[in-house]
PDB file of N, CA and C in Angstrom:
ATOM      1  N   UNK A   1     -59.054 -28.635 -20.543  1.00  0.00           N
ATOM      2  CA  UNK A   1     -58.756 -28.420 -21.949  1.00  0.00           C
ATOM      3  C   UNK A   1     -57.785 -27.243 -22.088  1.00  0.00           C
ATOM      4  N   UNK A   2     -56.547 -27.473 -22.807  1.00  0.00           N
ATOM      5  CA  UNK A   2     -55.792 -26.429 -23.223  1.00  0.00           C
ATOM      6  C   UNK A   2     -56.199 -25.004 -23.993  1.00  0.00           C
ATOM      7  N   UNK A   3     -56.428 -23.697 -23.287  1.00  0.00           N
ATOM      8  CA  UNK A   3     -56.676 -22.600 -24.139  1.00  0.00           C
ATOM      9  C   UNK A   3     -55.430 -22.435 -25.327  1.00  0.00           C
ATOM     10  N   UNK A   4     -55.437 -22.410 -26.198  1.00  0.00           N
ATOM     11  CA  UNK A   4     -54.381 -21.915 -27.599  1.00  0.00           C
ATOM     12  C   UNK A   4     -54.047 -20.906 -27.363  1.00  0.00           C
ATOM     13  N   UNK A   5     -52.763 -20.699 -27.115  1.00  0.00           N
ATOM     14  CA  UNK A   5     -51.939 -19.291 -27.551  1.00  0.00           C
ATOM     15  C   UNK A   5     -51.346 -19.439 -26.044  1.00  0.00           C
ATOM     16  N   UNK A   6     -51.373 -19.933 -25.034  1.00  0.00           N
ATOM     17  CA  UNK A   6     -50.363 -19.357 -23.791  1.00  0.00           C
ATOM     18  C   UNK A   6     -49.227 -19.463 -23.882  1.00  0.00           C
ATOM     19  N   UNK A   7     -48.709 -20.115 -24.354  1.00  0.00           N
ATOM     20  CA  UNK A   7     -47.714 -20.670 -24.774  1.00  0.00           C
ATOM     21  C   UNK A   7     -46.931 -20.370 -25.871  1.00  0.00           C
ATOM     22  N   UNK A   8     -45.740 -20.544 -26.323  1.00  0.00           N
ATOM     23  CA  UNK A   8     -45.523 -19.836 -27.518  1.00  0.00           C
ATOM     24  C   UNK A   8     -43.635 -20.521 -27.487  1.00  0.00           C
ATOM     25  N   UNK A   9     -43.417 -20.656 -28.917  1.00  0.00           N
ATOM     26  CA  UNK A   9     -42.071 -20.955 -29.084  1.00  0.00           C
ATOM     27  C   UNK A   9     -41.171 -19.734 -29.657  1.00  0.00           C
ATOM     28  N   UNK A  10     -39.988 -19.230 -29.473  1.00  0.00           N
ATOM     29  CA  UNK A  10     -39.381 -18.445 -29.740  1.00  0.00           C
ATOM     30  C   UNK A  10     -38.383 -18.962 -30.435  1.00  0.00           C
ATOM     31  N   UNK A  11     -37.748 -18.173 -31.333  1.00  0.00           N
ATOM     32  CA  UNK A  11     -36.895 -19.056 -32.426  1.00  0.00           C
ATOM     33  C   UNK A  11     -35.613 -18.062 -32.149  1.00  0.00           C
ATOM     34  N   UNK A  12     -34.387 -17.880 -32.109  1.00  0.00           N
ATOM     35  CA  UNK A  12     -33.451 -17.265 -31.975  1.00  0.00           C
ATOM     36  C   UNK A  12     -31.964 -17.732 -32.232  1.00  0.00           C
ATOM     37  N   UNK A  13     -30.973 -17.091 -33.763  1.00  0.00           N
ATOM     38  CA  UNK A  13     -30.398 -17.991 -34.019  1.00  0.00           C
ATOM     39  C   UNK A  13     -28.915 -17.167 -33.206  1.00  0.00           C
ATOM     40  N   UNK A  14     -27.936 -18.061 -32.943  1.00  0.00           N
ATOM     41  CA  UNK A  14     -26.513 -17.343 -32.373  1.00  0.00           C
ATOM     42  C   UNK A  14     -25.480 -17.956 -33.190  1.00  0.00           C
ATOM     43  N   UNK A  15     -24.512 -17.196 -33.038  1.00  0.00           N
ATOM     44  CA  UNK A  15     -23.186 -17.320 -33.798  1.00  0.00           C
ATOM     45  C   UNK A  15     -22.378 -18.499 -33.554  1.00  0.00           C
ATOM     46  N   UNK A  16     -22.335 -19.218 -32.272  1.00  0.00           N
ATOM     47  CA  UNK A  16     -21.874 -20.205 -31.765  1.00  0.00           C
ATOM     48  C   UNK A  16     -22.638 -21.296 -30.607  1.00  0.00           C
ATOM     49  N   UNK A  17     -22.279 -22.459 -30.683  1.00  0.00           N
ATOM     50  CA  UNK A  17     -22.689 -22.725 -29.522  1.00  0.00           C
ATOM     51  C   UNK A  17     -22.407 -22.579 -27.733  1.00  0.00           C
ATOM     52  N   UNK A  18     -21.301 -21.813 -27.616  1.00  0.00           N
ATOM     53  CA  UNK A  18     -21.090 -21.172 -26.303  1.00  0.00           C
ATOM     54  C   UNK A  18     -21.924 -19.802 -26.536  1.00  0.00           C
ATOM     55  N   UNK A  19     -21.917 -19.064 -27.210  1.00  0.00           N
ATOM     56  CA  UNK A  19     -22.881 -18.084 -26.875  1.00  0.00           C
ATOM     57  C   UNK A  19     -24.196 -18.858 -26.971  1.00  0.00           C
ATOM     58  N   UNK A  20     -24.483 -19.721 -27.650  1.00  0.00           N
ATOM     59  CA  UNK A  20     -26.113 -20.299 -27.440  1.00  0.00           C
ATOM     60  C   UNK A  20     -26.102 -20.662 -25.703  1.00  0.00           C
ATOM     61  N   UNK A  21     -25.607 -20.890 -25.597  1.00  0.00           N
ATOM     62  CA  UNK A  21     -25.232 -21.808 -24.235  1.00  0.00           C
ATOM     63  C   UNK A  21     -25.608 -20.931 -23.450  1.00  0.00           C
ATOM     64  N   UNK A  22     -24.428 -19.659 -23.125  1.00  0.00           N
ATOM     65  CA  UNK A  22     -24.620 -18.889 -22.278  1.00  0.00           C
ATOM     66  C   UNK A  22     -25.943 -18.268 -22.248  1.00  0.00           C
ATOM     67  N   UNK A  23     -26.757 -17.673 -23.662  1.00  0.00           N
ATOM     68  CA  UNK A  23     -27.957 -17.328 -23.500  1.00  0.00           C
ATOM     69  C   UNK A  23     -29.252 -18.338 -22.976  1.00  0.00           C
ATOM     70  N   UNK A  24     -28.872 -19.110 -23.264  1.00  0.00           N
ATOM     71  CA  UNK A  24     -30.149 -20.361 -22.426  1.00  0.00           C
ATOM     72  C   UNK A  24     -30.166 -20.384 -20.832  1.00  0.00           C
ATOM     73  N   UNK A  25     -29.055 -20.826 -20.181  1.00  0.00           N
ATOM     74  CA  UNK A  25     -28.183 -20.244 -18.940  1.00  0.00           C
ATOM     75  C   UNK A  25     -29.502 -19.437 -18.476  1.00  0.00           C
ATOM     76  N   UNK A  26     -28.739 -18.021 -18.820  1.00  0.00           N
ATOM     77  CA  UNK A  26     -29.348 -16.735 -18.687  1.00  0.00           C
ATOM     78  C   UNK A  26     -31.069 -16.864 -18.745  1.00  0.00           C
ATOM     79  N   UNK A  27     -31.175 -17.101 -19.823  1.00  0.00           N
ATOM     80  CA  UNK A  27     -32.407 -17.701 -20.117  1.00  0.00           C
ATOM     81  C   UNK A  27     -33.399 -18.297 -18.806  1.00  0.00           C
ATOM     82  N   UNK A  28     -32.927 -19.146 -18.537  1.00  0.00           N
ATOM     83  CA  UNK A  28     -33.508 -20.449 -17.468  1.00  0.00           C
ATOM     84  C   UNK A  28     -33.181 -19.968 -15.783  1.00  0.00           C
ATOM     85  N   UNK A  29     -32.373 -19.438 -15.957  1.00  0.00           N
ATOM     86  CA  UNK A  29     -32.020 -18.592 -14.682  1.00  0.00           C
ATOM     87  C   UNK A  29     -33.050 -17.353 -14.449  1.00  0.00           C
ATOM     88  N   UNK A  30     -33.202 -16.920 -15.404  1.00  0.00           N
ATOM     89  CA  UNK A  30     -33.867 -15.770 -15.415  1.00  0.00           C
ATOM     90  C   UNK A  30     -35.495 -15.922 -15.135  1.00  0.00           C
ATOM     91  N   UNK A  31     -35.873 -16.692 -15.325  1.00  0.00           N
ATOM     92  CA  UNK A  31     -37.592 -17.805 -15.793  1.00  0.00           C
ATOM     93  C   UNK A  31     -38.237 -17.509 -16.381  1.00  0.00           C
ATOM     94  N   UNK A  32     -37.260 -16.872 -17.691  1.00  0.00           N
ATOM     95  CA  UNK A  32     -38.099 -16.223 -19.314  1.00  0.00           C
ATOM     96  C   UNK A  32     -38.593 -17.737 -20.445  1.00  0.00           C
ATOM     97  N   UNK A  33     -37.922 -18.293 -19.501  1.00  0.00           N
ATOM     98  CA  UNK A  33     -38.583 -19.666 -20.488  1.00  0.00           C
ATOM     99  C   UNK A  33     -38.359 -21.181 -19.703  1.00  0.00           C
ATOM    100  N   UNK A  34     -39.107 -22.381 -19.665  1.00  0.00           N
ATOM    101  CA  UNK A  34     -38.993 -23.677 -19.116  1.00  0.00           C
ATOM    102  C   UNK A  34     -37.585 -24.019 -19.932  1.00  0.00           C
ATOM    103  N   UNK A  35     -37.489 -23.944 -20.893  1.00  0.00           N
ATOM    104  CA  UNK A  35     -36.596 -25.191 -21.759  1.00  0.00           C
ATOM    105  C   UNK A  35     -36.380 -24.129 -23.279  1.00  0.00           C
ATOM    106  N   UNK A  36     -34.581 -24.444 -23.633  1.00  0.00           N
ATOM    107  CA  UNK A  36     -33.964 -23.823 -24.547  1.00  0.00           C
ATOM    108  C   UNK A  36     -33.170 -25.144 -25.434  1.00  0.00           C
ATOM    109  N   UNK A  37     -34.157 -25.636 -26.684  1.00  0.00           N
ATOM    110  CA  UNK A  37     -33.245 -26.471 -27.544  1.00  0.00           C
ATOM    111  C   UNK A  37     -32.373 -25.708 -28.068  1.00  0.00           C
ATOM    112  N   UNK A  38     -31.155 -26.304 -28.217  1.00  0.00           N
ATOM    113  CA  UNK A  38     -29.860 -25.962 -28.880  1.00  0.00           C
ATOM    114  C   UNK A  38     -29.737 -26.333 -30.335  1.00  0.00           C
ATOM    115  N   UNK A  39     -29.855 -26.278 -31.552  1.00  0.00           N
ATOM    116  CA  UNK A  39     -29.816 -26.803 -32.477  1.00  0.00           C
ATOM    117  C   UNK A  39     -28.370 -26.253 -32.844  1.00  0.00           C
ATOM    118  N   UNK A  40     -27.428 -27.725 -32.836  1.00  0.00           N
ATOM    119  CA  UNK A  40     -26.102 -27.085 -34.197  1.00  0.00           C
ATOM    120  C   UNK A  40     -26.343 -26.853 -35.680  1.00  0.00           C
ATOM    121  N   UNK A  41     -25.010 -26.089 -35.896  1.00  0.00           N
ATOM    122  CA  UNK A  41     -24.664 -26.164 -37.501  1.00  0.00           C
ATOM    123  C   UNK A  41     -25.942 -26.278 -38.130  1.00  0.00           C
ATOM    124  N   UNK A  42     -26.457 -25.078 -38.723  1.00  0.00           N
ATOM    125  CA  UNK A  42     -27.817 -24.925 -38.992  1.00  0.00           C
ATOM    126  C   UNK A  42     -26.982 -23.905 -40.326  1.00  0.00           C
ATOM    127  N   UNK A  43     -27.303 -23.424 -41.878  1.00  0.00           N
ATOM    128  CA  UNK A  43     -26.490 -22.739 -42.592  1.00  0.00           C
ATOM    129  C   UNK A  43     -27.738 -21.705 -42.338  1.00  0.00           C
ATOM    130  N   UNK A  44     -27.446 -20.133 -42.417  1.00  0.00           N
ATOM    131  CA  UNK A  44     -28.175 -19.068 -42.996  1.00  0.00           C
ATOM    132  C   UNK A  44     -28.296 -18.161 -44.505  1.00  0.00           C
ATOM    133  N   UNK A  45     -28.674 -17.702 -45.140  1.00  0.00           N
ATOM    134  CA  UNK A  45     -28.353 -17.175 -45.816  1.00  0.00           C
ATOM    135  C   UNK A  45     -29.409 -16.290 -46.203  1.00  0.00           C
ATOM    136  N   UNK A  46     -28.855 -15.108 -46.353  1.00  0.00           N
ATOM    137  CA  UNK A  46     -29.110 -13.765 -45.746  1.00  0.00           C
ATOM    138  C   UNK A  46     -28.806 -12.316 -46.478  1.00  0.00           C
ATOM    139  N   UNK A  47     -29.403 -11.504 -47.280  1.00  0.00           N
ATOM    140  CA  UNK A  47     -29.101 -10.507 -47.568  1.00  0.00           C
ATOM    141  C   UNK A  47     -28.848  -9.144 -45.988  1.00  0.00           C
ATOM    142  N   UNK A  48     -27.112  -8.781 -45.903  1.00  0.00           N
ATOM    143  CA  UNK A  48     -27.258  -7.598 -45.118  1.00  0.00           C
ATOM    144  C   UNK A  48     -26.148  -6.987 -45.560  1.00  0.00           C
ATOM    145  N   UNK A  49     -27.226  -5.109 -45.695  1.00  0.00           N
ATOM    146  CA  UNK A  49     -25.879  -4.167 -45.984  1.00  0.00           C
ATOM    147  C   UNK A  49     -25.496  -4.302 -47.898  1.00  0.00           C
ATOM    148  N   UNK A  50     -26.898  -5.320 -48.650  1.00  0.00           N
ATOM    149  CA  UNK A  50     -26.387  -5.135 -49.831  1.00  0.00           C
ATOM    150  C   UNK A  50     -25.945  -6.263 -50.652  1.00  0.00           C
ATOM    151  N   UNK A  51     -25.817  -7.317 -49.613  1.00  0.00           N
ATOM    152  CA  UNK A  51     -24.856  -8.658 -49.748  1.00  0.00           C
ATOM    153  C   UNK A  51     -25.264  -9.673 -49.649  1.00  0.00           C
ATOM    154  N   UNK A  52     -25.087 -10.576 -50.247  1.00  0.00           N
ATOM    155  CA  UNK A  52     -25.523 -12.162 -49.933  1.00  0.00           C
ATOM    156  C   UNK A  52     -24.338 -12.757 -48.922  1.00  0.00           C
ATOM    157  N   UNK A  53     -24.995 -12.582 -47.376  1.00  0.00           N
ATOM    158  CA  UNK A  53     -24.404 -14.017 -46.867  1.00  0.00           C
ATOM    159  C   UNK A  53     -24.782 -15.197 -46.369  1.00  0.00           C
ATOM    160  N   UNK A  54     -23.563 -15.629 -46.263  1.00  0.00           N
ATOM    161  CA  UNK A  54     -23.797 -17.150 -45.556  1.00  0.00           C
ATOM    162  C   UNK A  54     -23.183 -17.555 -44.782  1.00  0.00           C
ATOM    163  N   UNK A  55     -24.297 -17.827 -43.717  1.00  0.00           N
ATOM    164  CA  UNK A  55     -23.179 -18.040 -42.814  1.00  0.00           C
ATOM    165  C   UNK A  55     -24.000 -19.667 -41.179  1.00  0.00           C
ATOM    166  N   UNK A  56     -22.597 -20.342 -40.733  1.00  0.00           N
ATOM    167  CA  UNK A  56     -22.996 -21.194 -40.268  1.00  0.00           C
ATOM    168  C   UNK A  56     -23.457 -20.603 -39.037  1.00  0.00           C
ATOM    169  N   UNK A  57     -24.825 -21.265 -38.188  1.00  0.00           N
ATOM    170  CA  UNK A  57     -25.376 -20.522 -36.839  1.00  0.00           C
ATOM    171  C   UNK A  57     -25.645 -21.952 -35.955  1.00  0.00           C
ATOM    172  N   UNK A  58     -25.791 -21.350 -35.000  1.00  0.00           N
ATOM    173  CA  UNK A  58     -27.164 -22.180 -33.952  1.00  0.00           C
ATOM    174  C   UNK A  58     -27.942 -21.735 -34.165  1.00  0.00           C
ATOM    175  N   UNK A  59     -28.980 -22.820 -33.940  1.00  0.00           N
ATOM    176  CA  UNK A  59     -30.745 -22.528 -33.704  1.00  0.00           C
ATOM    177  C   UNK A  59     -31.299 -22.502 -32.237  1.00  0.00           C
ATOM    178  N   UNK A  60     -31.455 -21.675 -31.709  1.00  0.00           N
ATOM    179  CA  UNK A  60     -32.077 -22.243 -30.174  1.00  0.00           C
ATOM    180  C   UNK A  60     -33.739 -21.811 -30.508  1.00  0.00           C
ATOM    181  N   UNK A  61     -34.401 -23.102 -29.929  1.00  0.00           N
ATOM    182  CA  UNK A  61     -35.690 -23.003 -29.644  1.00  0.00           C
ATOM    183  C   UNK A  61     -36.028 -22.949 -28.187  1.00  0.00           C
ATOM    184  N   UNK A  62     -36.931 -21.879 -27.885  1.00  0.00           N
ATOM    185  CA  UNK A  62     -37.447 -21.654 -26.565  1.00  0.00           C
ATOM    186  C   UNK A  62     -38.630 -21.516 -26.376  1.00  0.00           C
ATOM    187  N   UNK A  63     -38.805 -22.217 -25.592  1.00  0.00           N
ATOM    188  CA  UNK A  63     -40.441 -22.795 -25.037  1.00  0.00           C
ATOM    189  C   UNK A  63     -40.687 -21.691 -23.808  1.00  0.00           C
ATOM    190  N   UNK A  64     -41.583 -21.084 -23.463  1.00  0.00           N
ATOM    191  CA  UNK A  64     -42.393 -19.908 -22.684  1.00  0.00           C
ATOM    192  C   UNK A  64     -43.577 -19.809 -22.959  1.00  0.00           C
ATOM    193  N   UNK A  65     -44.093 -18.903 -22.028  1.00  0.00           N
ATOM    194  CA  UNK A  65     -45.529 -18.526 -21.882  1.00  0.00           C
ATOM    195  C   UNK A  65     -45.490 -16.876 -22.600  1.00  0.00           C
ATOM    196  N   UNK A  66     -46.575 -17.443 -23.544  1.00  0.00           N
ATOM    197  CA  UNK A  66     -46.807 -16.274 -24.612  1.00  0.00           C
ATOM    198  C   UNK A  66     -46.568 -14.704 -23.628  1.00  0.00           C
ATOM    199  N   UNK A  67     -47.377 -14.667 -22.302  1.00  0.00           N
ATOM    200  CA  UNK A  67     -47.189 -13.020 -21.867  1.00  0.00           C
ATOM    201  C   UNK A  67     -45.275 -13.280 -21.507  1.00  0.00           C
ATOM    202  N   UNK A  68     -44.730 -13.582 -21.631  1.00  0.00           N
ATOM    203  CA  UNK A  68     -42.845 -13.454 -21.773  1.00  0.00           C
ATOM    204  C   UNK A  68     -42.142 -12.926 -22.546  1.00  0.00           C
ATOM    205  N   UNK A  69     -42.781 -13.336 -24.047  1.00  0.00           N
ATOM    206  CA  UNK A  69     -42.097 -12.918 -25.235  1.00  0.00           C
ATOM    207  C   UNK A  69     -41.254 -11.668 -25.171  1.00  0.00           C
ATOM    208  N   UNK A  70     -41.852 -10.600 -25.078  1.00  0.00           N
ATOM    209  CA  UNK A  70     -41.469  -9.155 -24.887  1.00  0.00           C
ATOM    210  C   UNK A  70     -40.222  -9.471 -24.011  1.00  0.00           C
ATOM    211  N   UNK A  71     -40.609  -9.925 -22.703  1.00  0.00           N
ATOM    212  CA  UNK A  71     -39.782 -10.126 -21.699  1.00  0.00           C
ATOM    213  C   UNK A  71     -38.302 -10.791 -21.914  1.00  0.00           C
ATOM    214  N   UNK A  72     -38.473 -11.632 -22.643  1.00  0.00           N
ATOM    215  CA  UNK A  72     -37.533 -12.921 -23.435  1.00  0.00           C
ATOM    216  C   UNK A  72     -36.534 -11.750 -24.530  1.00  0.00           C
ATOM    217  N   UNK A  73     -37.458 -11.438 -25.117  1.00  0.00           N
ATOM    218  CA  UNK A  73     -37.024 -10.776 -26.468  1.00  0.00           C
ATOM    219  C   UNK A  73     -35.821  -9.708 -25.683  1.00  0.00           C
ATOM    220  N   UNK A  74     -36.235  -8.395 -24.836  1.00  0.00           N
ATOM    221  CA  UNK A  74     -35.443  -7.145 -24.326  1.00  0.00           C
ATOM    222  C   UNK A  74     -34.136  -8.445 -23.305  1.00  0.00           C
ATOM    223  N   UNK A  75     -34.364  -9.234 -23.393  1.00  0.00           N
ATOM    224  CA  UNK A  75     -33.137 -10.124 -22.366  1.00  0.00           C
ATOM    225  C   UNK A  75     -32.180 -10.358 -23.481  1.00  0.00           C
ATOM    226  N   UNK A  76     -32.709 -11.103 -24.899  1.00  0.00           N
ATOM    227  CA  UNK A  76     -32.092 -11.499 -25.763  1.00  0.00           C
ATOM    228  C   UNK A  76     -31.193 -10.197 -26.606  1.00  0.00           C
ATOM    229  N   UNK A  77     -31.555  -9.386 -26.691  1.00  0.00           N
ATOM    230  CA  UNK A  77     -31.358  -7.875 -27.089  1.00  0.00           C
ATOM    231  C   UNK A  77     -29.858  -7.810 -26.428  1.00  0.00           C
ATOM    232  N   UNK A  78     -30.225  -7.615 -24.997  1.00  0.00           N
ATOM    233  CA  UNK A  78     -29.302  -6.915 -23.898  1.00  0.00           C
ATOM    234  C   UNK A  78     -27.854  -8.179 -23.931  1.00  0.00           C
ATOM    235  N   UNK A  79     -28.369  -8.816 -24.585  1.00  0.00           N
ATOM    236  CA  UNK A  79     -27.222  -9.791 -24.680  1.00  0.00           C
ATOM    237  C   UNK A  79     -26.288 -10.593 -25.501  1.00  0.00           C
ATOM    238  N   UNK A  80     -27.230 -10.413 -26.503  1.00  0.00           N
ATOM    239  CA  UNK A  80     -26.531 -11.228 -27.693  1.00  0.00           C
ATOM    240  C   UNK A  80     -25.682 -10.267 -28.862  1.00  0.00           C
ATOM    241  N   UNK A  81     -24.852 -10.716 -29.542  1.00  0.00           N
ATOM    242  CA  UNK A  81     -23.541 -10.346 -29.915  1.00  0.00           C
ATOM    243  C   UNK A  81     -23.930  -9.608 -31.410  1.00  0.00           C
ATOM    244  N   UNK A  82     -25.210 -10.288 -31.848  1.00  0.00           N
ATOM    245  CA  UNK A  82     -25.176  -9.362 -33.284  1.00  0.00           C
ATOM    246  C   UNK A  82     -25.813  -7.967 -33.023  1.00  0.00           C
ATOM    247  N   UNK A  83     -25.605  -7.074 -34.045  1.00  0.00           N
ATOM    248  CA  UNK A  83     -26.350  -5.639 -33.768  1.00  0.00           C
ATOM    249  C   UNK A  83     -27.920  -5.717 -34.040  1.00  0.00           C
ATOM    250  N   UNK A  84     -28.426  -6.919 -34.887  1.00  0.00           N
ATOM    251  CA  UNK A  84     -30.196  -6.818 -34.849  1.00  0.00           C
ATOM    252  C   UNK A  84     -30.115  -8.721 -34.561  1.00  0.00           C
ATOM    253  N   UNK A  85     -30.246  -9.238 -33.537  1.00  0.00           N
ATOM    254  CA  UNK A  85     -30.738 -10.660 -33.669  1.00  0.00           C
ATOM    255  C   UNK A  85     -32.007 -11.169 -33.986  1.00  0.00           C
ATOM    256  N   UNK A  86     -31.798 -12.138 -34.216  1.00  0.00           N
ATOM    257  CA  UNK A  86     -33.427 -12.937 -35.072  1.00  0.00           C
ATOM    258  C   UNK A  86     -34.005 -13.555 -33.151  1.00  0.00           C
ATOM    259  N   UNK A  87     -34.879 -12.514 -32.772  1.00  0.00           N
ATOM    260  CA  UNK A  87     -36.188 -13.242 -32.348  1.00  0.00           C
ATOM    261  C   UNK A  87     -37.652 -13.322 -32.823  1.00  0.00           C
ATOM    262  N   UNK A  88     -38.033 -14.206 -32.957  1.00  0.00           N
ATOM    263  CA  UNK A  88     -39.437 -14.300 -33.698  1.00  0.00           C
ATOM    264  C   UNK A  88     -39.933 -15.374 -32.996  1.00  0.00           C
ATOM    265  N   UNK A  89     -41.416 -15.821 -32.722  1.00  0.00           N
ATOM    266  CA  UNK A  89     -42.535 -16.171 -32.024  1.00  0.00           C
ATOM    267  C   UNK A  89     -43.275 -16.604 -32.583  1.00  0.00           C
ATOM    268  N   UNK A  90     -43.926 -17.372 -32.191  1.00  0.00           N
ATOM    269  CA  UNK A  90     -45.309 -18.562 -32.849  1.00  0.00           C
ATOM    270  C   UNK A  90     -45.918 -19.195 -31.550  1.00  0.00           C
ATOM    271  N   UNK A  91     -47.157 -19.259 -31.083  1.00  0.00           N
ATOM    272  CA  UNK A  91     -47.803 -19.151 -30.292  1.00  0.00           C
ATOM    273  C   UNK A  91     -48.327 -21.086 -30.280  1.00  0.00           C
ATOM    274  N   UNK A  92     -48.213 -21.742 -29.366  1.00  0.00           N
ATOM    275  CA  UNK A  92     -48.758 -22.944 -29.371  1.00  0.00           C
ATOM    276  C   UNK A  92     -49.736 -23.619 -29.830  1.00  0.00           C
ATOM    277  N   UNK A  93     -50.425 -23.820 -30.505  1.00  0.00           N
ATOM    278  CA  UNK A  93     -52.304 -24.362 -30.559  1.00  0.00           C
ATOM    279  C   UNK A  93     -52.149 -25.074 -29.619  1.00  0.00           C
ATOM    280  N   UNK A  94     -51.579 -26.418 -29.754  1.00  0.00           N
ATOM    281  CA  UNK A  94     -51.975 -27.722 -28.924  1.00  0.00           C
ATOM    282  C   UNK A  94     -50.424 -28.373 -28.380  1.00  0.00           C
ATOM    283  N   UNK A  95     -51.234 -29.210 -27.770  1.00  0.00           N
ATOM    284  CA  UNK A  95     -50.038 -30.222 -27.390  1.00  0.00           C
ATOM    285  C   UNK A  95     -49.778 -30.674 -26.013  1.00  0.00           C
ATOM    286  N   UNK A  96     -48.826 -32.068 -25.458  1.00  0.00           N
ATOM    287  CA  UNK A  96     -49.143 -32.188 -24.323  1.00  0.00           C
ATOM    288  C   UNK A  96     -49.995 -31.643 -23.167  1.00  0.00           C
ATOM    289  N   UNK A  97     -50.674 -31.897 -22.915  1.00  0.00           N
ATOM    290  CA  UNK A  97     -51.111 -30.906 -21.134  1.00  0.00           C
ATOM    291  C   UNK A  97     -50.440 -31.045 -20.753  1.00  0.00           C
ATOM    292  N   UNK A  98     -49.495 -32.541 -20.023  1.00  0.00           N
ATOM    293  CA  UNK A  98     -48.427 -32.549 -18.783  1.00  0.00           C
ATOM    294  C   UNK A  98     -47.127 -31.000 -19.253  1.00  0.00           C
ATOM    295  N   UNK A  99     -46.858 -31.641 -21.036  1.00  0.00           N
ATOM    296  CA  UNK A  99     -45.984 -30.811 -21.289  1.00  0.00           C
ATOM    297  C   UNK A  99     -46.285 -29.215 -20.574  1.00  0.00           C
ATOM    298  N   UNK A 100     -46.873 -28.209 -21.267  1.00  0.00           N
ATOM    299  CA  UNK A 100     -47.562 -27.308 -21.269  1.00  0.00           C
ATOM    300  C   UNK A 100     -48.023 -27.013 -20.032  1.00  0.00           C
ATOM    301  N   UNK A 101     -48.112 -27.620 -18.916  1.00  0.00           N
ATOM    302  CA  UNK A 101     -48.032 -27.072 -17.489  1.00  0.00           C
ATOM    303  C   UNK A 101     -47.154 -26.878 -17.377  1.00  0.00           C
ATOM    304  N   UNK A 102     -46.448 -27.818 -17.349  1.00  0.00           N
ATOM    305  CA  UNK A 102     -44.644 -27.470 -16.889  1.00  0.00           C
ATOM    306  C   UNK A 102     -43.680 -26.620 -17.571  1.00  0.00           C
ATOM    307  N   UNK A 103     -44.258 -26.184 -18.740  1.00  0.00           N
ATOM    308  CA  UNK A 103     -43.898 -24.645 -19.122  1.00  0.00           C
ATOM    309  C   UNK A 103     -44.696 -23.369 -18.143  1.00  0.00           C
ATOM    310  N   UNK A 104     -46.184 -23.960 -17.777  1.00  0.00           N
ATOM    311  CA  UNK A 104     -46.340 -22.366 -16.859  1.00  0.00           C
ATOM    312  C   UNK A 104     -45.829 -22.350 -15.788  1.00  0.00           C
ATOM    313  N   UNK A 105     -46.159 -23.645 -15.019  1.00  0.00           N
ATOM    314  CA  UNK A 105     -44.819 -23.750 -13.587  1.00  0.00           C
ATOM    315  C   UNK A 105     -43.671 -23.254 -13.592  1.00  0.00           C
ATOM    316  N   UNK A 106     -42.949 -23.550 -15.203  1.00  0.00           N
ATOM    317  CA  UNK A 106     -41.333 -23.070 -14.881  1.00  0.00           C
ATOM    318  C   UNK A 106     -40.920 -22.001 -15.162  1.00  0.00           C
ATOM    319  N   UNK A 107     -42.030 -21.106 -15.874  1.00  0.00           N
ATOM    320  CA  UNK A 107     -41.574 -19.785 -16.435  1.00  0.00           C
ATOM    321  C   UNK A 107     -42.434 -18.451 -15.204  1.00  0.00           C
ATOM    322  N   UNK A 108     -41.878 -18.066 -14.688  1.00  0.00           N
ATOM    323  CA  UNK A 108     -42.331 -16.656 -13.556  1.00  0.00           C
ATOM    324  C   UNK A 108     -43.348 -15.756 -13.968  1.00  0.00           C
ATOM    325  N   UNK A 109     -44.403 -15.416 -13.597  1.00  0.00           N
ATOM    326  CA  UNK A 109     -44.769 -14.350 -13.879  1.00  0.00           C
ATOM    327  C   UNK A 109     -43.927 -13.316 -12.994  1.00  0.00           C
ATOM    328  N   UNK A 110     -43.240 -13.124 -12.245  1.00  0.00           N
ATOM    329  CA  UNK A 110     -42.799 -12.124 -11.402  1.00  0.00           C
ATOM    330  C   UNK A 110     -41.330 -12.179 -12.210  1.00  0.00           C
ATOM    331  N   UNK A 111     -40.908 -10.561 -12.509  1.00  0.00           N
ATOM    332  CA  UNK A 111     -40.031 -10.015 -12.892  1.00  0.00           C
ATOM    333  C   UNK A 111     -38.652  -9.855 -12.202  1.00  0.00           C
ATOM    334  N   UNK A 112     -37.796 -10.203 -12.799  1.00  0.00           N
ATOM    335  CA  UNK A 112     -36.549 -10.622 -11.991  1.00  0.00           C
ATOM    336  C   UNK A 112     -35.162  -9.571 -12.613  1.00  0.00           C
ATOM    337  N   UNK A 113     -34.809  -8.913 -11.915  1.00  0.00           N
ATOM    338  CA  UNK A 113     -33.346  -8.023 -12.304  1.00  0.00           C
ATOM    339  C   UNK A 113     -32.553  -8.972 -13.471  1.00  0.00           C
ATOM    340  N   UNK A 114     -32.061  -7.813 -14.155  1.00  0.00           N
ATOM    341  CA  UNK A 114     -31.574  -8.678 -15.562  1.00  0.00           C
ATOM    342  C   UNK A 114     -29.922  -8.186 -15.324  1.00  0.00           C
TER     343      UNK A 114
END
């Protein structure tokens, strides 16, 4: 039976899809997460600095094991192009077993040079 919470999806939006790209890459190389959906042309809109904007993004969704997040998050930081990026987290209840192994198989507990 699946314990709730090992697991966890990370939501993180980028400016383009080559920088989405490259951060998934990085991502999957790194074994901060099994699997990085790419979502295009997604609109935002956003008070910053005072202002209403709007503006077109990617969505990447990333699938990991809840103890990563942190781990995921200081990678996403060290890399991505805006000065505060959107990572935020939501923790699994349920879902596949086959799936959900093959997120703990593919994501490391052992820490890897960034």
């Amino acid at each position: 039976m699946y314990k709730s919470g090992l697991h966890s999806i990370a939501y993180v939006t980028a400016p383009s899809v080559d920088i989405a790209k490259n951060l998934a890459r990085g991502i999957i190389t790194q074994k901060l997460a099994a699997c990085v959906n790419i979502i295009p042309s997604i609109t935002s809109i956003y008070e910053w600095d005072d202002k209403i904007n709007e503006d077109s993004e990617i969505l990447m969704l990333i699938k990991t094991s809840t103890s990563k997040v942190d781990e995921l998050t200081q990678y996403i930081k060290s890399k991505h192009p805006y000065d505060v990026c959107e990572v935020i987290s939501t923790k699994i209840e349920n879902g596949n077993p086959a799936y959900l192994d093959w997120i703990s198989k593919s994501v490391s507990e052992n820490k890897l040079e960034h």
